[in-house]
C-alpha atoms as a PDB file:
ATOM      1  CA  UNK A   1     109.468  94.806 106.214  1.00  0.00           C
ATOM      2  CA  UNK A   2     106.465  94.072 108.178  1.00  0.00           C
ATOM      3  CA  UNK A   3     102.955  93.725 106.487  1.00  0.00           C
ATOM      4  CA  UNK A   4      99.360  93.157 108.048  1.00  0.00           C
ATOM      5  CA  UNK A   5      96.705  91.974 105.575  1.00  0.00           C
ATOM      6  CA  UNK A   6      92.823  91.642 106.793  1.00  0.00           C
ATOM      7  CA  UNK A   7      92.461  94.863 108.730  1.00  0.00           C
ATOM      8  CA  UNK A   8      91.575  97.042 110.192  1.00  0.00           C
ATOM      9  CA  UNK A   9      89.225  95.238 112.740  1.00  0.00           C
ATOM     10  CA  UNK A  10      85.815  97.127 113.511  1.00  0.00           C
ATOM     11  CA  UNK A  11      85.298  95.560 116.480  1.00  0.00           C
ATOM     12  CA  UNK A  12      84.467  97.805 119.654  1.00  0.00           C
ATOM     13  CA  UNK A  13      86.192  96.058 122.484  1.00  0.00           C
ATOM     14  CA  UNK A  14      89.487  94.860 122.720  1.00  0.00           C
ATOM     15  CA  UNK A  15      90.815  95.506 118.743  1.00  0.00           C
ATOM     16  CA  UNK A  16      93.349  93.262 117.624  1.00  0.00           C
ATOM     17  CA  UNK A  17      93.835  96.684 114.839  1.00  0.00           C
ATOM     18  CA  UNK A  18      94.935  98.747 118.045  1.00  0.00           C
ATOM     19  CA  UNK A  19      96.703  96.463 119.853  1.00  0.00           C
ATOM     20  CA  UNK A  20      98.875  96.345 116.838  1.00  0.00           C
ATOM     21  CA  UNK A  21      99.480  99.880 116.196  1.00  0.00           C
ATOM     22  CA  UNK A  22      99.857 100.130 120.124  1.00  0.00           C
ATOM     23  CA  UNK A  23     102.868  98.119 119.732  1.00  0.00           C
ATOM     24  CA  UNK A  24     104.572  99.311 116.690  1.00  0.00           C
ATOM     25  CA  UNK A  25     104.551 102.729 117.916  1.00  0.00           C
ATOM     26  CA  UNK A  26     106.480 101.104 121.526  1.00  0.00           C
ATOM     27  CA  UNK A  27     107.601  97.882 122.250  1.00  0.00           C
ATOM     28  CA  UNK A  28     111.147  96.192 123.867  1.00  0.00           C
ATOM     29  CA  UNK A  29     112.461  95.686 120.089  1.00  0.00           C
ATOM     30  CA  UNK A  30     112.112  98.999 118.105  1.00  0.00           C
ATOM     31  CA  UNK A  31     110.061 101.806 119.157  1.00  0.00           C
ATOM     32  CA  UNK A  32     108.242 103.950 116.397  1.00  0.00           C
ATOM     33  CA  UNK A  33     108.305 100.281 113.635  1.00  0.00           C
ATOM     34  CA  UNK A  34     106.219 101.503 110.536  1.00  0.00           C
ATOM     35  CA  UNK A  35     104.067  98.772 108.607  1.00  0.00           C
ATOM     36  CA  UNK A  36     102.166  98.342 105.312  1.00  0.00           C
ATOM     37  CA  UNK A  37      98.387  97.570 105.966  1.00  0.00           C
ATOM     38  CA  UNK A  38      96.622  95.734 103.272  1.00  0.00           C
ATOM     39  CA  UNK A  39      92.992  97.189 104.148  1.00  0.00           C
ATOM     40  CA  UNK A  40      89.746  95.533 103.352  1.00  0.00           C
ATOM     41  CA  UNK A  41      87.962  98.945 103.025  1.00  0.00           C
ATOM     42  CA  UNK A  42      84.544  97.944 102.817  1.00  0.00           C
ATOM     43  CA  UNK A  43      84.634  94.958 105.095  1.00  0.00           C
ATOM     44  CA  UNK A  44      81.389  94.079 107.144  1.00  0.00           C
ATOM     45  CA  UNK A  45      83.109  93.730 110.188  1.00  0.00           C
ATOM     46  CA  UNK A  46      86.095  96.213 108.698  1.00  0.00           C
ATOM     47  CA  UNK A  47      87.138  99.134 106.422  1.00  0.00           C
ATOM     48  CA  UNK A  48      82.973  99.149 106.044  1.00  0.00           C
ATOM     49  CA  UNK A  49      82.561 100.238 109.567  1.00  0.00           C
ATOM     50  CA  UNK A  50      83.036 103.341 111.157  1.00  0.00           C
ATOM     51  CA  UNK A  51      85.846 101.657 113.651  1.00  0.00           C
ATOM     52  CA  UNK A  52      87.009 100.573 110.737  1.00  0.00           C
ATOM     53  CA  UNK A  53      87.454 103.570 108.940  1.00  0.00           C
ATOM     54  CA  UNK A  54      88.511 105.858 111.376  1.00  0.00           C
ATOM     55  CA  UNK A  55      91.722 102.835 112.045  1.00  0.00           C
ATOM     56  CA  UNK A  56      92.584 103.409 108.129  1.00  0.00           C
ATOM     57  CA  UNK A  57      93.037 107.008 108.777  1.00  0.00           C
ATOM     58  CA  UNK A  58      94.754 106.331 112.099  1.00  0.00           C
ATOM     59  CA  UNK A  59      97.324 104.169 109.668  1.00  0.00           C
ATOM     60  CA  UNK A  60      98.207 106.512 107.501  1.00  0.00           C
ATOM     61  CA  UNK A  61      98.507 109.520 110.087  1.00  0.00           C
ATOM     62  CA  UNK A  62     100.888 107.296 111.726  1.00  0.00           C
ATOM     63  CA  UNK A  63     103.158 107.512 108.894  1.00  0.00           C
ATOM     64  CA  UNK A  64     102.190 103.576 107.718  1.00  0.00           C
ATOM     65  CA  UNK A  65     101.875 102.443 104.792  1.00  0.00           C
ATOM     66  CA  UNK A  66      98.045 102.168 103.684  1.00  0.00           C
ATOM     67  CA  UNK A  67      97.424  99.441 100.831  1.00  0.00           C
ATOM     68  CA  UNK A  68      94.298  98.040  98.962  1.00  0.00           C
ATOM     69  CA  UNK A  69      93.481  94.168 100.000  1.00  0.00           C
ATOM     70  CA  UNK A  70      90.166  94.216  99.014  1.00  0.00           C
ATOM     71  CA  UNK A  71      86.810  96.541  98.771  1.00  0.00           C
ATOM     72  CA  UNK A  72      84.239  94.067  99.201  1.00  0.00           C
ATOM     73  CA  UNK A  73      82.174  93.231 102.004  1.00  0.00           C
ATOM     74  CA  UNK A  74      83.873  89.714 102.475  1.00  0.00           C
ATOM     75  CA  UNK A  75      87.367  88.463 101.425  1.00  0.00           C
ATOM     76  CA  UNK A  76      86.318  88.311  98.155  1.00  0.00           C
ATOM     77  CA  UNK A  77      88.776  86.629  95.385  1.00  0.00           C
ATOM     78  CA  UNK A  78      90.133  88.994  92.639  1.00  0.00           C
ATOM     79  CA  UNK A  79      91.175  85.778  90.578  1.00  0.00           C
ATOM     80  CA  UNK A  80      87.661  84.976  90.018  1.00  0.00           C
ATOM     81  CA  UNK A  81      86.162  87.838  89.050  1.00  0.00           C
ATOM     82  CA  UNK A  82      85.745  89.412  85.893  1.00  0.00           C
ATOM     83  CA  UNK A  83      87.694  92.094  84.436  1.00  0.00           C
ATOM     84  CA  UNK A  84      84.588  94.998  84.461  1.00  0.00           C
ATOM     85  CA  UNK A  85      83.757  92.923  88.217  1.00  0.00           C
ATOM     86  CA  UNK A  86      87.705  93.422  89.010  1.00  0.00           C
ATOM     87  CA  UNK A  87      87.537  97.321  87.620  1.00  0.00           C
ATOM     88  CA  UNK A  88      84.909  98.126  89.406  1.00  0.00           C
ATOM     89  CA  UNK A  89      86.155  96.713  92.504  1.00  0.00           C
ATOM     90  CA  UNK A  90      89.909  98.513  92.356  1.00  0.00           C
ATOM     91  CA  UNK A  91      88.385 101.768  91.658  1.00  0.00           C
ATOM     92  CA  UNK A  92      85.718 101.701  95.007  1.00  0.00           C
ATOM     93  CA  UNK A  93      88.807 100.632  96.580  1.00  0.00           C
ATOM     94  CA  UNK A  94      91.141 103.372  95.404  1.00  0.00           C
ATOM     95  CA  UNK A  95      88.472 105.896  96.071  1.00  0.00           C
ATOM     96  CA  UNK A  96      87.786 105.006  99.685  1.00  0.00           C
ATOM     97  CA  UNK A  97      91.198 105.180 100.604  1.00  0.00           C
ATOM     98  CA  UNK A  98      92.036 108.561  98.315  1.00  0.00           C
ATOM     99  CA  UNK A  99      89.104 109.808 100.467  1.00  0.00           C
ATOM    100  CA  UNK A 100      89.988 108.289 104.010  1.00  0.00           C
ATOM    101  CA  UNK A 101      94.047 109.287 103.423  1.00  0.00           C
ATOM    102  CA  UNK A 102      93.833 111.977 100.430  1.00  0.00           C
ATOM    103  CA  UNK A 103      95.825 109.864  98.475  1.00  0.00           C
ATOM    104  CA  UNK A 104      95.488 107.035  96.576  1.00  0.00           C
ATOM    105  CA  UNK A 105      97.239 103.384  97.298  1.00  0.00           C
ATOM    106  CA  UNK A 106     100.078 102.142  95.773  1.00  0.00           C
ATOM    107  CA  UNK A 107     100.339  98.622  96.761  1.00  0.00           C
ATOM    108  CA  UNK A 108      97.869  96.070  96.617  1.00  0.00           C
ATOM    109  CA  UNK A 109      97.651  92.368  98.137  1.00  0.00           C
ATOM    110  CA  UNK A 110      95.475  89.611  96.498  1.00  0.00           C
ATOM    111  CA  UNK A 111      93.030  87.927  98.850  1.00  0.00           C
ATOM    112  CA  UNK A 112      93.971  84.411  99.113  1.00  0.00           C
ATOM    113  CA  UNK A 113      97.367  84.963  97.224  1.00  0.00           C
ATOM    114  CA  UNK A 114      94.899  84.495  94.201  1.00  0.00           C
ATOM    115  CA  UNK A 115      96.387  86.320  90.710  1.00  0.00           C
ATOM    116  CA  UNK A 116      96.758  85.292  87.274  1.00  0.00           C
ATOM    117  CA  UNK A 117      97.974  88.167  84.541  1.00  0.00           C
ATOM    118  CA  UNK A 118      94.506  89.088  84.010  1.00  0.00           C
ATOM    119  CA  UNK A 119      94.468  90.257  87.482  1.00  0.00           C
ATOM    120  CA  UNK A 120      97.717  91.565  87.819  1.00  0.00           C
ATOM    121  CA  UNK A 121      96.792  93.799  84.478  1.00  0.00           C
ATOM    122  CA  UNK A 122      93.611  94.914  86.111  1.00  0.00           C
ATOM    123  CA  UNK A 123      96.048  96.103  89.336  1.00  0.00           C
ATOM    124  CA  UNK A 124      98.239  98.189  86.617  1.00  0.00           C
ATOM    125  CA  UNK A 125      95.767  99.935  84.883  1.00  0.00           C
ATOM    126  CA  UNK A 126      94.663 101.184  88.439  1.00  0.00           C
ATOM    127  CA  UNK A 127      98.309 102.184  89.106  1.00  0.00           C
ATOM    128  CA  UNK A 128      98.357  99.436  91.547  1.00  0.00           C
ATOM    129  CA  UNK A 129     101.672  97.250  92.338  1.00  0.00           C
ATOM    130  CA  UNK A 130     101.082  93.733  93.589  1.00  0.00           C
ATOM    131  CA  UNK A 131     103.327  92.855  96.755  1.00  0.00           C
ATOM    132  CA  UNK A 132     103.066  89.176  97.837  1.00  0.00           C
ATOM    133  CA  UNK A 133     105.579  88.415 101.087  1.00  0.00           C
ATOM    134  CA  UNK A 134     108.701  85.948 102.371  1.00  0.00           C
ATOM    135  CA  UNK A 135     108.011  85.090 105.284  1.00  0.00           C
ATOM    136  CA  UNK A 136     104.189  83.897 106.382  1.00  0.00           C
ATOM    137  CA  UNK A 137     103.287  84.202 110.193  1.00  0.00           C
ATOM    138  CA  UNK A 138     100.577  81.459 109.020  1.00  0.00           C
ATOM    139  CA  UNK A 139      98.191  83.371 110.970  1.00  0.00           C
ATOM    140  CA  UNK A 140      95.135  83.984 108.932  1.00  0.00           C
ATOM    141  CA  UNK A 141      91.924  84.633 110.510  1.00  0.00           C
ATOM    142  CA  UNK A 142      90.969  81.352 111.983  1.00  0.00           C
ATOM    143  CA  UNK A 143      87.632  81.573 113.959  1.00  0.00           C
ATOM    144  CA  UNK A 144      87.704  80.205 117.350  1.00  0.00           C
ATOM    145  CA  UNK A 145      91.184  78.480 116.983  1.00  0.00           C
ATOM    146  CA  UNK A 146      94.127  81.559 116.432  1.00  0.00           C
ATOM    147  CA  UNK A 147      97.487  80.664 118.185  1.00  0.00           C
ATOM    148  CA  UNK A 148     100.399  78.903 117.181  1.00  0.00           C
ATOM    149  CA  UNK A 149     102.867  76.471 118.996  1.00  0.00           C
ATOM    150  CA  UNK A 150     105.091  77.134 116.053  1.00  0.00           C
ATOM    151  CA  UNK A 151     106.339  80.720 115.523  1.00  0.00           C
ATOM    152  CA  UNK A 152     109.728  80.238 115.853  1.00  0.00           C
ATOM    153  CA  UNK A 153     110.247  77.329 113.745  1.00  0.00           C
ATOM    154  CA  UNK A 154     108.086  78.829 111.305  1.00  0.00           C
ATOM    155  CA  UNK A 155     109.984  81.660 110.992  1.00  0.00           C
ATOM    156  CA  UNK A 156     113.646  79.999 110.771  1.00  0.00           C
ATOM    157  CA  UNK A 157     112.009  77.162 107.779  1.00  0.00           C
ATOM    158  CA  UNK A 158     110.897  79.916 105.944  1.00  0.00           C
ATOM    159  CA  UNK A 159     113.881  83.123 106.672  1.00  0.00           C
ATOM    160  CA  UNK A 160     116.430  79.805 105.594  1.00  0.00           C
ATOM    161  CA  UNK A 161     114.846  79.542 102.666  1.00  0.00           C
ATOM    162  CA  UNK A 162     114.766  83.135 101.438  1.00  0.00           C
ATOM    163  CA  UNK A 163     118.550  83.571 102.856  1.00  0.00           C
ATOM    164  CA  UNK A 164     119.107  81.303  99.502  1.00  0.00           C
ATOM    165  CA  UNK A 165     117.606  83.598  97.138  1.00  0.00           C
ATOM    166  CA  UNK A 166     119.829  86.510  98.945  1.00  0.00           C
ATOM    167  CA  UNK A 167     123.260  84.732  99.152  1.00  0.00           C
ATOM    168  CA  UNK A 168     122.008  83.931  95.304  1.00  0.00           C
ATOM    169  CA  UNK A 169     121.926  87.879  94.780  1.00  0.00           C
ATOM    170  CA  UNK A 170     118.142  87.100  93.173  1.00  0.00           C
ATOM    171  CA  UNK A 171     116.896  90.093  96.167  1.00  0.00           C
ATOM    172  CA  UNK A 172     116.670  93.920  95.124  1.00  0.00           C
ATOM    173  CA  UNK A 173     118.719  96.142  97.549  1.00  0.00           C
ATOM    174  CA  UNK A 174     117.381  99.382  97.853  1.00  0.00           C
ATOM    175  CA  UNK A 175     118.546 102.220 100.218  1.00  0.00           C
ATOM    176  CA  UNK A 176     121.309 100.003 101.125  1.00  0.00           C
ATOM    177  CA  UNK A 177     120.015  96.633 102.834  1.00  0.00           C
ATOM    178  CA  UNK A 178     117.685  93.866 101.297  1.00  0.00           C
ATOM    179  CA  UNK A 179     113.894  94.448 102.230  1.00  0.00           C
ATOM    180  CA  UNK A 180     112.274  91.086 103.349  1.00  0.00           C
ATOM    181  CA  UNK A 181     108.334  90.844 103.104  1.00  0.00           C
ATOM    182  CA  UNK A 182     107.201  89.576 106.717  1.00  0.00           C
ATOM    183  CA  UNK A 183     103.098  88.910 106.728  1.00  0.00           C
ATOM    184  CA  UNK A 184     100.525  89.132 109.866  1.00  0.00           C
ATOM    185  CA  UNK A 185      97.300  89.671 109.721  1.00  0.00           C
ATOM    186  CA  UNK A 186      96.000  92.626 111.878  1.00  0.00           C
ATOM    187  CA  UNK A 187      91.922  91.118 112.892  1.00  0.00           C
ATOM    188  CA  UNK A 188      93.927  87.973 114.319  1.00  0.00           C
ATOM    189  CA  UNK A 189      93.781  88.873 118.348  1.00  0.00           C
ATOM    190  CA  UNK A 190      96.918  86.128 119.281  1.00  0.00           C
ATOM    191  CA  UNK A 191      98.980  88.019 116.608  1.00  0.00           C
ATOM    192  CA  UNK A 192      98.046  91.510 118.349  1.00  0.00           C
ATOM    193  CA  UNK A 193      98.818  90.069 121.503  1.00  0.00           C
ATOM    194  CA  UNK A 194     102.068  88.300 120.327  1.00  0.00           C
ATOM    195  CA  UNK A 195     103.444  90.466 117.744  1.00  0.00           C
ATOM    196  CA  UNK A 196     106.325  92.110 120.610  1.00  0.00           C
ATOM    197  CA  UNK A 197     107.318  88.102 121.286  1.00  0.00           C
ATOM    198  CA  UNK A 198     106.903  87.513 116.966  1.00  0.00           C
ATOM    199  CA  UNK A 199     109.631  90.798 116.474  1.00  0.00           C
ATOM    200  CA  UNK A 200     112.005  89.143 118.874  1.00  0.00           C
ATOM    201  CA  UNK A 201     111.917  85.818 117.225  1.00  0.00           C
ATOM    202  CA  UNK A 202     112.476  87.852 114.055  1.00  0.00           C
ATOM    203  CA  UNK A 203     115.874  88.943 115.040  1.00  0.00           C
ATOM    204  CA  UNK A 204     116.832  85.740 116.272  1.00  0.00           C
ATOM    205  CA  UNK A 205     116.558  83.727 113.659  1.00  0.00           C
ATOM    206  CA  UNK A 206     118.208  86.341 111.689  1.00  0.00           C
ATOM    207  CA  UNK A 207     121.053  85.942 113.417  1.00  0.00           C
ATOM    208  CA  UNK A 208     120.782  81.913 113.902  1.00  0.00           C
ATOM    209  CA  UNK A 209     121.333  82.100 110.544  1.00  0.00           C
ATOM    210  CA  UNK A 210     124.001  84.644 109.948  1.00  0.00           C
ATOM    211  CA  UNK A 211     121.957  87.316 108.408  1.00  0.00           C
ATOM    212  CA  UNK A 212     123.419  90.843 109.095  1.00  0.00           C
ATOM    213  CA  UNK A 213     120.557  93.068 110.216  1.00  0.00           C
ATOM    214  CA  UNK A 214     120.716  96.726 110.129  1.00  0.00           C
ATOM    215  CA  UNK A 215     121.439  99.175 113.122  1.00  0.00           C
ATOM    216  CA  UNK A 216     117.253  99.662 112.952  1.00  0.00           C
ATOM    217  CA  UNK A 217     115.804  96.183 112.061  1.00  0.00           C
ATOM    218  CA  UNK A 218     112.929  97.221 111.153  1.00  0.00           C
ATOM    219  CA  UNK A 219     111.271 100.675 109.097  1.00  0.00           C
ATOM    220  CA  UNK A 220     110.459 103.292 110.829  1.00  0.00           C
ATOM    221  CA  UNK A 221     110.277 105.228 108.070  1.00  0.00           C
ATOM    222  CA  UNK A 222     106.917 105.090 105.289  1.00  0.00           C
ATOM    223  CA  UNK A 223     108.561 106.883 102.861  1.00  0.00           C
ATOM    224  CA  UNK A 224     111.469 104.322 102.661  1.00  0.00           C
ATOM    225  CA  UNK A 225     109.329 101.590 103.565  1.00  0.00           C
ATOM    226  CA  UNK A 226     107.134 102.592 100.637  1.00  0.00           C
ATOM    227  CA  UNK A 227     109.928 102.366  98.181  1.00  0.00           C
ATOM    228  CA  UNK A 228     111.392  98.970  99.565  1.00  0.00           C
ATOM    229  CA  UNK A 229     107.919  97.865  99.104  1.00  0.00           C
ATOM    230  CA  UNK A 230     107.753  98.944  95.550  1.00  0.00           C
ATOM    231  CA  UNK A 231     111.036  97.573  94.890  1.00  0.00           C
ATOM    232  CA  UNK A 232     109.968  94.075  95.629  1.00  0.00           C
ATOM    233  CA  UNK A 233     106.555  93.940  93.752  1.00  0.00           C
ATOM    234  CA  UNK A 234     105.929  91.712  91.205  1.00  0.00           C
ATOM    235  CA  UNK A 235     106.024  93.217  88.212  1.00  0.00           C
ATOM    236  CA  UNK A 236     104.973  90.648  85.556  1.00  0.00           C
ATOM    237  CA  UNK A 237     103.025  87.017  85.396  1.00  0.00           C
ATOM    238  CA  UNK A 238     106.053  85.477  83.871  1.00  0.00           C
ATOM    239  CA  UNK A 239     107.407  85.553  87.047  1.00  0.00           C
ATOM    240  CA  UNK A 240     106.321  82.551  89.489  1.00  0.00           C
ATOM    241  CA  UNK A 241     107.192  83.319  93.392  1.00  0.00           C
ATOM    242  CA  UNK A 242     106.798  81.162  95.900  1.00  0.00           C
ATOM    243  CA  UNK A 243     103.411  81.502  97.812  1.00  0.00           C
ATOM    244  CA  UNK A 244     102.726  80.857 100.601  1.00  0.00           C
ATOM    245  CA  UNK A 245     102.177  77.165 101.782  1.00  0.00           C
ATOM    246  CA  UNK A 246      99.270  75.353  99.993  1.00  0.00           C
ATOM    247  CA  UNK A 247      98.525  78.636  98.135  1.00  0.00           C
ATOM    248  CA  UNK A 248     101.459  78.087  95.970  1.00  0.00           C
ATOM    249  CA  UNK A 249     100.299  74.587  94.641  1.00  0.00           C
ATOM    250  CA  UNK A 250      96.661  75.918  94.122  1.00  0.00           C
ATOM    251  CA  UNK A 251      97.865  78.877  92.054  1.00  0.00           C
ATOM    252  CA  UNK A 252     100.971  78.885  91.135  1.00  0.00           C
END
């Protein structure tokens, strides 16, 4: 199950938002891959802009998954703000993307991996369902300095470890196979330009490690990808997932 948090880029020359989409839609792997963007709708350089909007809308009329990330003008922590602060901010973003898709999110994705049960109460009474991810591409928006010499290790450290929890049986099935939370991040333009050479390595290390994969790999379907999502949200703070890297020693 692939996720992009982050997006959609409003930039106006070569989008790393597009360059995504462009390859999900056709690429050497799986042709026609459906994804679950966690949207920044009111983003200064994002959801806020009229690039940025018109991408959401592009999302969702592609048959993806639209989520809420954040609807603030930076990447604003939902940890540290306070319930009415929190309220406020869930129902701008709700409302922006009921208006942009003409209906309302879903799924939502805390900004730094930040939640405690205040927030995650604040995410229910919104009708929101907190997805966090297994497998991290470690490719958050890093000014200037955005590739990685270490995708495909990355990927095997981190698929080994959640290949535990599935042998374990501690993974929902739904539809038949065992969804497994992938995360990019959409604005980041070595990602975009990578993500064909990041599906591959995917599938590799899936079968380095003995993992059956389906006939299709990856969704191509929203409404199924919607309810694999759902499946695999966390549904209460007495549960403690792993975060990702440092994340989970900060929060968890």
């Amino acid at each position: 199950m692939l996720t992009f948090d982050d997006g959609p880029s409003g930039s106006s020359g070569d989008n790393a938002t597009v360059r995504v989409l462009d390859t999900l839609a056709r690429n050497a792997v799986q042709d026609g891959i459906k994804a679950v963007f966690f949207t920044q709708t009111r983003h200064w350089h994002g959801g806020g802009t009229a690039i940025g909007r018109a991408l959401i809308r592009r999302e969702h009329e592609a048959g993806h998954v639209v989520a809420l990330h954040s609807a603030t003008a930076t990447h604003a922590n939902h940890r540290f703000m306070s319930a009415e602060e929190l309220d406020a901010t869930l129902g701008r973003g709700v409302d922006d993307l009921r208006t942009l898709t003409g209906r309302a999110p879903m799924l939502v994705r805390p900004p730094f991996w930040a939640y405690d049960a205040a927030t995650l109460d604040g995410y229910h009474r919104h009708g929101l369902h907190m997805l966090l991810t297994d497998l991290n591409a470690n490719d958050g928006k890093i000014w200037g300095v955005n590739f990685s010499w270490h995708k495909r290790s990355n990927m095997l450290r981190m698929l080994a470890e959640t290949r535990k929890r599935w042998a374990a049986g501690a993974m929902h099935m739904v539809d038949g196979a065992t969804p497994v939370v992938v995360t990019f991040h959409d604005v980041n333009s070595y990602t975009a330009r990578n993500l064909e050479v990041y599906l591959q390595i995917l599938l590799d290390v899936a079968r380095e490690l003995d993992i059956p994969v389906a006939g299709k790999p990856f969704y191509d379907d929203g409404g199924a990808l919607e309810r694999a999502a759902l499946a695999s949200t966390v549904r209460s703070a007495a549960e403690h997932p792993q975060l990702p890297g440092l994340w989970n020693w900060l929060w968890q």
